[in-house]
Structure formats: C-alpha cells, structure tokens
N, C-alpha and C. Protein backbone atom coordinates (compact mmCIF):
# COMPACT_ATOMS: atom_id res chain seq x y z
N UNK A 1 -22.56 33.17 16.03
CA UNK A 1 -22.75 33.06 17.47
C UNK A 1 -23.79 31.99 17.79
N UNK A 2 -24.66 31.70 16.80
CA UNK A 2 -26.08 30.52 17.19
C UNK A 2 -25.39 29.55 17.24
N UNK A 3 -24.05 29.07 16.66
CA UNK A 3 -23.72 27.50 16.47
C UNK A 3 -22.80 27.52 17.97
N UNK A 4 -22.20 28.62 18.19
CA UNK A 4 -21.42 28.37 19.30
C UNK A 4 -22.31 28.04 20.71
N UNK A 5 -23.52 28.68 20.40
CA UNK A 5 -24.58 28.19 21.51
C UNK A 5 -25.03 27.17 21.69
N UNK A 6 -25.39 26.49 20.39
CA UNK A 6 -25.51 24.97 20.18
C UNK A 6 -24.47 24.12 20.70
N UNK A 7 -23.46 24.37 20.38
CA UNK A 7 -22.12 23.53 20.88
C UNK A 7 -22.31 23.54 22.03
N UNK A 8 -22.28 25.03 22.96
CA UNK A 8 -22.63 25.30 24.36
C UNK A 8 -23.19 24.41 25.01
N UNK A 9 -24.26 23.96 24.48
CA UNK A 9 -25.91 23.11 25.18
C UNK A 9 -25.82 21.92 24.76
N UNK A 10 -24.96 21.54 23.55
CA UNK A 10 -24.43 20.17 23.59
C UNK A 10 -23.99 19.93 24.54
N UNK A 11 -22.75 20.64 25.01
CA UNK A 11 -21.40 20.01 25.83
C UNK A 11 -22.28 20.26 27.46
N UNK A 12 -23.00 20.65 27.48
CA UNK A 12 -23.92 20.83 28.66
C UNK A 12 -24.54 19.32 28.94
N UNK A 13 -24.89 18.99 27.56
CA UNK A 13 -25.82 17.43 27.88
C UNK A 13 -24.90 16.46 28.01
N UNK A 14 -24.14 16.52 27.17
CA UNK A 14 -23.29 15.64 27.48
C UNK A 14 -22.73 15.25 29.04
N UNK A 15 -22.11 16.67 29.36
CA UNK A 15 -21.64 16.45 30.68
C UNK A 15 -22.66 15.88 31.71
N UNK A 16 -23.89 16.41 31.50
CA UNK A 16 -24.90 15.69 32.25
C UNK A 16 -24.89 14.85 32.19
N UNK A 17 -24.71 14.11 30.80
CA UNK A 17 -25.02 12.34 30.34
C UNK A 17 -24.16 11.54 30.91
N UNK A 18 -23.26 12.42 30.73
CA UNK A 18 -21.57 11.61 31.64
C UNK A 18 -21.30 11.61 33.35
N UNK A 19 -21.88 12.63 33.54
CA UNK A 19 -22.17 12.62 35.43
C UNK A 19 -23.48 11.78 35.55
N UNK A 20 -24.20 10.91 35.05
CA UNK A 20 -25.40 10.04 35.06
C UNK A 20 -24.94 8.68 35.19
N UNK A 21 -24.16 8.81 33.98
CA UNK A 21 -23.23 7.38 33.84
C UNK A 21 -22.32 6.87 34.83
N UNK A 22 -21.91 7.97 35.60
CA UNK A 22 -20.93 7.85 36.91
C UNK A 22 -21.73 7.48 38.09
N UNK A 23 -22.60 7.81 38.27
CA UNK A 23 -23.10 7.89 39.19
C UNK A 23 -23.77 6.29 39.45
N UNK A 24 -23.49 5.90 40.63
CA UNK A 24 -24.10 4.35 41.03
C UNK A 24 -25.69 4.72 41.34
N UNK A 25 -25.84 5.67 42.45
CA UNK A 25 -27.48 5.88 43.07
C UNK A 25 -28.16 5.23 41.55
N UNK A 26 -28.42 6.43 40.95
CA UNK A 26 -29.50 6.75 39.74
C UNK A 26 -28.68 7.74 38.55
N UNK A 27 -30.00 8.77 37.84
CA UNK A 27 -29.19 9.25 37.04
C UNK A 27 -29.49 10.92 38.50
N UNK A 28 -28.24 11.68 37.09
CA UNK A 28 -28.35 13.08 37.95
C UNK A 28 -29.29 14.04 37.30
N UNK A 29 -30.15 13.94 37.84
CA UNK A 29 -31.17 15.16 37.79
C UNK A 29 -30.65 16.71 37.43
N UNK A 30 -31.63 17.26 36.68
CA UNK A 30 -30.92 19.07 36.39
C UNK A 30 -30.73 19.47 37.36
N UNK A 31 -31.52 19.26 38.79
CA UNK A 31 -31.09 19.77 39.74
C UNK A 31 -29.57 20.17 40.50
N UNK A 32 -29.36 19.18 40.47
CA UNK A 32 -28.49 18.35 40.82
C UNK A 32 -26.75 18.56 39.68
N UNK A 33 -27.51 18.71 38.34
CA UNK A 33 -26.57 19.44 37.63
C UNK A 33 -26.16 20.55 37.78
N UNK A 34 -26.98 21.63 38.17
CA UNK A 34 -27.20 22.72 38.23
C UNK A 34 -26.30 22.99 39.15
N UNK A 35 -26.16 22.18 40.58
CA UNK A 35 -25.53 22.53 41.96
C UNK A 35 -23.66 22.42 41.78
N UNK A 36 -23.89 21.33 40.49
CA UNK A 36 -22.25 20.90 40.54
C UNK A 36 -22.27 22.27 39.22
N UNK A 37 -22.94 22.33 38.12
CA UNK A 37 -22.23 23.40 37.29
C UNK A 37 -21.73 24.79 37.78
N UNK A 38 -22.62 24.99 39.30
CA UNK A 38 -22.25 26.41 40.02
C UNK A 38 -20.84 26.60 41.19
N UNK A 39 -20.33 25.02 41.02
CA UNK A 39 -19.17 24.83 41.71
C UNK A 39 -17.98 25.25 40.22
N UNK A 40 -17.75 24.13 39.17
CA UNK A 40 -17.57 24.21 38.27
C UNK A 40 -18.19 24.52 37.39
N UNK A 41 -18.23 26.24 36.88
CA UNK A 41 -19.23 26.55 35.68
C UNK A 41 -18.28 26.40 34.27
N UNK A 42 -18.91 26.38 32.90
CA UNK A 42 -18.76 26.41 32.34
C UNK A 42 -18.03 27.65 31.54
N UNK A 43 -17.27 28.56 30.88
CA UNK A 43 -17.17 29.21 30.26
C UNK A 43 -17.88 29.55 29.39
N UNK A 44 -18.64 30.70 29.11
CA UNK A 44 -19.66 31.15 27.91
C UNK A 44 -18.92 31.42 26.53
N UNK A 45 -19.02 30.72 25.77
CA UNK A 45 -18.48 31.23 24.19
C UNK A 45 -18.44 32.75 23.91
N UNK A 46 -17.26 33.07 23.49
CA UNK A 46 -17.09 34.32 23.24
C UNK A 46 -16.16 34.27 21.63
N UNK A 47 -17.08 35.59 21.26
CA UNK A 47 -16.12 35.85 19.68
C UNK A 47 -15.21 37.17 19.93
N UNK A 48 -13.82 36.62 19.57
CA UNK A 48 -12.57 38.14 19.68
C UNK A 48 -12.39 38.67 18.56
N UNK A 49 -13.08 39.05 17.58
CA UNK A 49 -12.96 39.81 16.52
C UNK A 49 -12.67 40.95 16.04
N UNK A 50 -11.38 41.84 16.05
CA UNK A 50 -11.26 43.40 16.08
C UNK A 50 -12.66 43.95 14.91
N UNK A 51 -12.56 44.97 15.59
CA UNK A 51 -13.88 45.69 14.84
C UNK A 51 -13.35 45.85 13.60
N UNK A 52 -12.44 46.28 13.53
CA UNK A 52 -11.33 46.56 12.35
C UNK A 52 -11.50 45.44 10.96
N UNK A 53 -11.58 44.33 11.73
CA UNK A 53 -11.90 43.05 10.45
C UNK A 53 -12.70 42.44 10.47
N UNK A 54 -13.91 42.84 11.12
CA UNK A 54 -14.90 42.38 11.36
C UNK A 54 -15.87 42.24 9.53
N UNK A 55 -14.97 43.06 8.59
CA UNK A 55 -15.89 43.37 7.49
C UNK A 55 -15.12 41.80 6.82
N UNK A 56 -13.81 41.59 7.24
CA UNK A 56 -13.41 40.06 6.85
C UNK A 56 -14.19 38.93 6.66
N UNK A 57 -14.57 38.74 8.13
CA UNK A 57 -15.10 37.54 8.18
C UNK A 57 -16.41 37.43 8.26
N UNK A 58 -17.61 38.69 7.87
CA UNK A 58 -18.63 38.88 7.38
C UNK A 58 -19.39 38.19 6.36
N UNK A 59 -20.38 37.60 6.30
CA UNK A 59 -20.83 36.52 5.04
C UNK A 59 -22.27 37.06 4.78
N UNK A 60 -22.13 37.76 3.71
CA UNK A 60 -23.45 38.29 3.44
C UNK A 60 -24.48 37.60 2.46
C-alpha cells in the first residue's frame, strides 16, 4: 500500500507540473491546485484482495 501512495503523490505533481506548463499567467500554485483537484478529484488507490488469498500474495 506505501508504493501505491507514492505513485498517488507522484501523479499529483505531475499533474500540477502539467497544469503550470499550460498555463500562460504564471505557474499554478497548490492553491489553486487544490480548487481544480476538488472539481476533478483524483481516485484514492485501493487494494481488492479476497481475504481468502490474502495468505497468497503475502511476503514475509
């Protein structure tokens, strides 16, 4: 679940980096990110794993 969070907060900067680059004014501020991510939010990473096989894909 930590790497899928990482990915998460990558694709977060990125999109920021890429709505910066678009933008003629300046760059876009978190603020400003923040207002467009609550129009378009992101989906939170989720794991579907039956409990059942959960002992599968376990790495001890």
């Amino acid at each position: 679940m930590k790497w899928l969070i990482k990915v998460y907060v990558a694709i977060e900067r990125y999109w920021r980096k890429m709505l910066s680059s678009r933008s003629q004014k300046s760059r876009v501020t978190w603020e400003e990110f923040l207002k467009v991510k609550a129009l378009f939010p992101l989906t939170r990473p989720k794991i579907f794993i039956p409990y059942s096989r959960l002992k599968t894909y376990a790495m001890l």
